[in-house]
C-alpha atoms as a PDB file:
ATOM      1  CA  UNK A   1      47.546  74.918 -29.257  1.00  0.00           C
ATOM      2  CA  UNK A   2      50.561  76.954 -30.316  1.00  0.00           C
ATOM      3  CA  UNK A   3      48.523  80.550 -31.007  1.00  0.00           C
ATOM      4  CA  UNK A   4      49.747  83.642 -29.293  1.00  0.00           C
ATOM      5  CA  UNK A   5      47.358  84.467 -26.393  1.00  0.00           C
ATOM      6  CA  UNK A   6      44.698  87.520 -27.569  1.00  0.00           C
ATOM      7  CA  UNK A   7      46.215  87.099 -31.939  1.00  0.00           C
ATOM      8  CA  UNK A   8      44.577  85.350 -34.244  1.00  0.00           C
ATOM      9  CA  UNK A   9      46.893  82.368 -35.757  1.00  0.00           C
ATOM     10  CA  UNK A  10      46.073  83.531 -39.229  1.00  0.00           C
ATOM     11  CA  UNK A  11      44.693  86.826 -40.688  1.00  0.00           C
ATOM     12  CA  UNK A  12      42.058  86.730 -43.174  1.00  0.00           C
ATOM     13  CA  UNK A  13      42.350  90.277 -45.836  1.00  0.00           C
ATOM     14  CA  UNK A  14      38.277  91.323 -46.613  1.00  0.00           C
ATOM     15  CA  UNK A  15      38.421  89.545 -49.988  1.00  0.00           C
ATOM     16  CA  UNK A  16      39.416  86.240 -48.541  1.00  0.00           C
ATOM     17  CA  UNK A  17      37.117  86.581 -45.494  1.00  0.00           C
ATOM     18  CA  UNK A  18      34.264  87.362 -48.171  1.00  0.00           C
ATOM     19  CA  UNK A  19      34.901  84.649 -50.844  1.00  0.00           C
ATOM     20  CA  UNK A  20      34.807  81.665 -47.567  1.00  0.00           C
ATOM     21  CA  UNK A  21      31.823  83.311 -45.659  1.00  0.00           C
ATOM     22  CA  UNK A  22      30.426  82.587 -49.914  1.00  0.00           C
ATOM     23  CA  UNK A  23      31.454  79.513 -49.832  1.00  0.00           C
ATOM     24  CA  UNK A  24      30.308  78.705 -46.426  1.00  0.00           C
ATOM     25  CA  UNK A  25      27.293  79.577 -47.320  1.00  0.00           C
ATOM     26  CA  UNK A  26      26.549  77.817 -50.159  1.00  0.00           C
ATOM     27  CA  UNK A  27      27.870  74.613 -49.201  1.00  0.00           C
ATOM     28  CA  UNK A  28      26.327  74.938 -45.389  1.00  0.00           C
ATOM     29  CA  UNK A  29      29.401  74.115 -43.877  1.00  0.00           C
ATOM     30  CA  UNK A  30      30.797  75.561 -40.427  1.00  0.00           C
ATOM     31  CA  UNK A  31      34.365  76.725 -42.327  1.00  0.00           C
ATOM     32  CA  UNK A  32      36.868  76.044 -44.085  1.00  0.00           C
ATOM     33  CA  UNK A  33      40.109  73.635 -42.507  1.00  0.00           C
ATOM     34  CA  UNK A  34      43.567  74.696 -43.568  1.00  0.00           C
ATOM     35  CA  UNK A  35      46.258  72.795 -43.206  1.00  0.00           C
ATOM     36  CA  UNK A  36      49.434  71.297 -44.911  1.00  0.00           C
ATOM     37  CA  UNK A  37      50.806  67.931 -46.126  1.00  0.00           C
ATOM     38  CA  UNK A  38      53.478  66.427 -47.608  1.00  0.00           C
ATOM     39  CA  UNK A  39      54.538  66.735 -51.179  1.00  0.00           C
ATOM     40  CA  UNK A  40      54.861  68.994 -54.072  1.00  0.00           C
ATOM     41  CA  UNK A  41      58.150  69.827 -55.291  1.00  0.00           C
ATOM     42  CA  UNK A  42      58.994  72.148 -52.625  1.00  0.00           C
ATOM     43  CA  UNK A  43      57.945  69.478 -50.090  1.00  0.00           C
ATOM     44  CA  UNK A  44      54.867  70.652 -48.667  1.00  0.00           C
ATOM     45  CA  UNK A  45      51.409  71.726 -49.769  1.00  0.00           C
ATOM     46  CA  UNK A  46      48.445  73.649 -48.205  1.00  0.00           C
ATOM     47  CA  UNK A  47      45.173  71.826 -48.147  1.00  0.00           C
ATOM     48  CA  UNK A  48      41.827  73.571 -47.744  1.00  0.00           C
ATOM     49  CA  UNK A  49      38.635  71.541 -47.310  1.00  0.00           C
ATOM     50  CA  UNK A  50      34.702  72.142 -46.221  1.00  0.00           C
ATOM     51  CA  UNK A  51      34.129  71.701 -42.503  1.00  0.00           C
ATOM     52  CA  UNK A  52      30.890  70.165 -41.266  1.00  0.00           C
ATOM     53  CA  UNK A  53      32.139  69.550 -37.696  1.00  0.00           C
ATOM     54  CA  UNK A  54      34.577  71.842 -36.130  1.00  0.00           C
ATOM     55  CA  UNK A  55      37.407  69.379 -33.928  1.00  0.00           C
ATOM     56  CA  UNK A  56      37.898  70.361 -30.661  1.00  0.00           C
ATOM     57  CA  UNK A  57      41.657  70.567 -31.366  1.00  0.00           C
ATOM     58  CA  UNK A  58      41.031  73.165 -34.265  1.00  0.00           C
ATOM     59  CA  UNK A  59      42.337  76.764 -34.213  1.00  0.00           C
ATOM     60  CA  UNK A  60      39.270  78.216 -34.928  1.00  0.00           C
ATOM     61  CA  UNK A  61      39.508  82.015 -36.218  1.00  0.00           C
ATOM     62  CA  UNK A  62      36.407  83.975 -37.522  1.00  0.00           C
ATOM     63  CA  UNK A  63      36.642  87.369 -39.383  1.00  0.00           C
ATOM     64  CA  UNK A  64      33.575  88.846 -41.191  1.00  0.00           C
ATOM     65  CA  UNK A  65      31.441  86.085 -40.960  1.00  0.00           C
ATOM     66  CA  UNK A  66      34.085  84.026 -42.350  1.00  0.00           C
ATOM     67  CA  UNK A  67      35.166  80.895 -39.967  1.00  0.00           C
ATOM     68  CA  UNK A  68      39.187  79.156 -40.594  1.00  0.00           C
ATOM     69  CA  UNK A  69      40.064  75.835 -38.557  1.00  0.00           C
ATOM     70  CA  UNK A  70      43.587  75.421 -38.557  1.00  0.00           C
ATOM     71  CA  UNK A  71      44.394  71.385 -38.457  1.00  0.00           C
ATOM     72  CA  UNK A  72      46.337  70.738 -34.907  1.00  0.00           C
ATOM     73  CA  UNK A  73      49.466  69.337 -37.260  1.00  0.00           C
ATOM     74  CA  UNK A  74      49.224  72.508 -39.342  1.00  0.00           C
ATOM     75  CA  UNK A  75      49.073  74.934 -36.492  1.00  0.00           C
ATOM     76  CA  UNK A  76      52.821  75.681 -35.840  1.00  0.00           C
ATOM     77  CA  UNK A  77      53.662  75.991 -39.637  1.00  0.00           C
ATOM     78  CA  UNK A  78      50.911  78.446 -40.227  1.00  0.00           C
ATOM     79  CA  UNK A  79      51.112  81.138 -37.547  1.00  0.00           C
ATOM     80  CA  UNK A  80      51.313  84.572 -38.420  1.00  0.00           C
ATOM     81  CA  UNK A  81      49.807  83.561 -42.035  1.00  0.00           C
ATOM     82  CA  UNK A  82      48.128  86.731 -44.001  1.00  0.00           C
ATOM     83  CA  UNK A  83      45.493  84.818 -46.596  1.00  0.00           C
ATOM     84  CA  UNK A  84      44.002  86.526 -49.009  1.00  0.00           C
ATOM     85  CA  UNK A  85      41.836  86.047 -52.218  1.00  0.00           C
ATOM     86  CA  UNK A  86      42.729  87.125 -55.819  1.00  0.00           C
ATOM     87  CA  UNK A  87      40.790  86.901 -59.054  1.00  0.00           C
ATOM     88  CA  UNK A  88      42.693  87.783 -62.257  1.00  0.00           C
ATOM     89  CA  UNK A  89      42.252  87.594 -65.965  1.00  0.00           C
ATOM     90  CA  UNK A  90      43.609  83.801 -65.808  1.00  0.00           C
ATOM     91  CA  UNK A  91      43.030  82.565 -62.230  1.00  0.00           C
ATOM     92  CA  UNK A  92      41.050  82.894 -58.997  1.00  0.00           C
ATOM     93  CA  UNK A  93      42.397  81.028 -56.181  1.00  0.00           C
ATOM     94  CA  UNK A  94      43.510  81.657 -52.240  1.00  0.00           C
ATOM     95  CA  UNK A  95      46.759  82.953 -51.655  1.00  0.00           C
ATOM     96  CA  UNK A  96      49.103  82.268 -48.411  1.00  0.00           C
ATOM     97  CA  UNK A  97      51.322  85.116 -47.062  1.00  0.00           C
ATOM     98  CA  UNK A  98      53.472  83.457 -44.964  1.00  0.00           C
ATOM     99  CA  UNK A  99      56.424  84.124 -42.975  1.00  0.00           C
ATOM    100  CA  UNK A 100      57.669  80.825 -41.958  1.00  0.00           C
ATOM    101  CA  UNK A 101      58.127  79.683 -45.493  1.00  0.00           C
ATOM    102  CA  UNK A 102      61.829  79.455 -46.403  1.00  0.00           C
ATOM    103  CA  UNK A 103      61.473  78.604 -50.014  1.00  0.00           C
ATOM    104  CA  UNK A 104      59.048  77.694 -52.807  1.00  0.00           C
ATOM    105  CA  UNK A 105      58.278  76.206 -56.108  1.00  0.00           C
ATOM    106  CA  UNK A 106      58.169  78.291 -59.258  1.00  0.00           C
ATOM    107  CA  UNK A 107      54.564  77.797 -59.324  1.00  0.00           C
ATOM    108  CA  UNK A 108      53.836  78.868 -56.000  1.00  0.00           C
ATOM    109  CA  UNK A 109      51.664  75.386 -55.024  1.00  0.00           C
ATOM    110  CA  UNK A 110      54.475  74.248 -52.815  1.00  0.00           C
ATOM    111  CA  UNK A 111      56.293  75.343 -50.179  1.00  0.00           C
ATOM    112  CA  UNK A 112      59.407  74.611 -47.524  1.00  0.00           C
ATOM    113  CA  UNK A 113      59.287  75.318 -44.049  1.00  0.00           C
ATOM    114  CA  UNK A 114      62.665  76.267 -41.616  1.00  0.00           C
ATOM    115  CA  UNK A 115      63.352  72.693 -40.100  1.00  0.00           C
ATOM    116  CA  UNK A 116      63.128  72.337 -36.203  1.00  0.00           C
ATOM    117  CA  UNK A 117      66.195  72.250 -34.697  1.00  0.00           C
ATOM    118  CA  UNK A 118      66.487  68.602 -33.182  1.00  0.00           C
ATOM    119  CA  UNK A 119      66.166  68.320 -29.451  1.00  0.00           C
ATOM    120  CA  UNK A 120      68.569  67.243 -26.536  1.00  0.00           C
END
C-alpha cells in the first residue's frame, strides 16, 4: 500500500529473522503482524501478534524463512524500519530501528511519529 516498488517495507537483521521463523514454527502460525497503536507515554506503541491468516491488505515481507505482515494502518509509520533481536543478561525482546520516529520514552516501549502536515 505505501511500500517502495522492488524494497522491502521493513528489514529483518539474521537474529530477528531467526527468533520469528522459531516462533513461527512453534506456534504454526503464517507470521508475525506488526503494527502500532495508540498509547504509552510517548503516544504510540508497536504491537506484534501471531498470524494464522495473512489479510489481503498486509505488507507481507519474508527473509530467511521468517514471514512480517505489516497492519494496513501501520504501514506508513513503519517504512524503512531495521528490526532486530537482542538477548542480554536482563532482557530478550525485539527491537525497532526506525527512522520516522521523532521522539521516545525513556524506556524505549513508546514512541512519537513526525505529524502529517494537514491537507488543503
Amino acid at each position: 500500500m505505501f511500500g517502495i516498488p522492488g524494497k522491502a517495507a521493513v528489514t529483518l537483521t539474521p537474529s530477528a529473522a531467526k527468533q520469528i521463523a522459531k516462533l513461527m514454527a512453534r506456534d504454526g502460525s503464517q507470521g508475525l503482524r506488526i503494527g502500532v497503536r495508540k498509547g504509552g507515554c510517548a503516544g504510540m506503541e508497536y504491537t506484534m501478534d501471531y498470524v494464522s491468516e495473512v489479510n489481503p491488505l498486509d505488507e507481507v515481507v519474508e527473509q530467511d524463512g521468517a514471514r512480517v505482515l505489516i497492519a494496513p494502518m501501520a504501514q506508513m509509520f513503519l517504512i524503512g524500519t531495521e528490526i532486530d533481536y537482542e538477548v542480554s543478561l536482563l532482557e530478550s525482546g525485539f527491537k525497532f530501528r526506525n527512522p520516522n520516529v521523532i521522539d521516545s520514552c525513556g524506556c524505549g516501549e513508546s514512541v512519537k511519529f513526525e505529524e502529517a502536515p494537514a491537507r488543503l
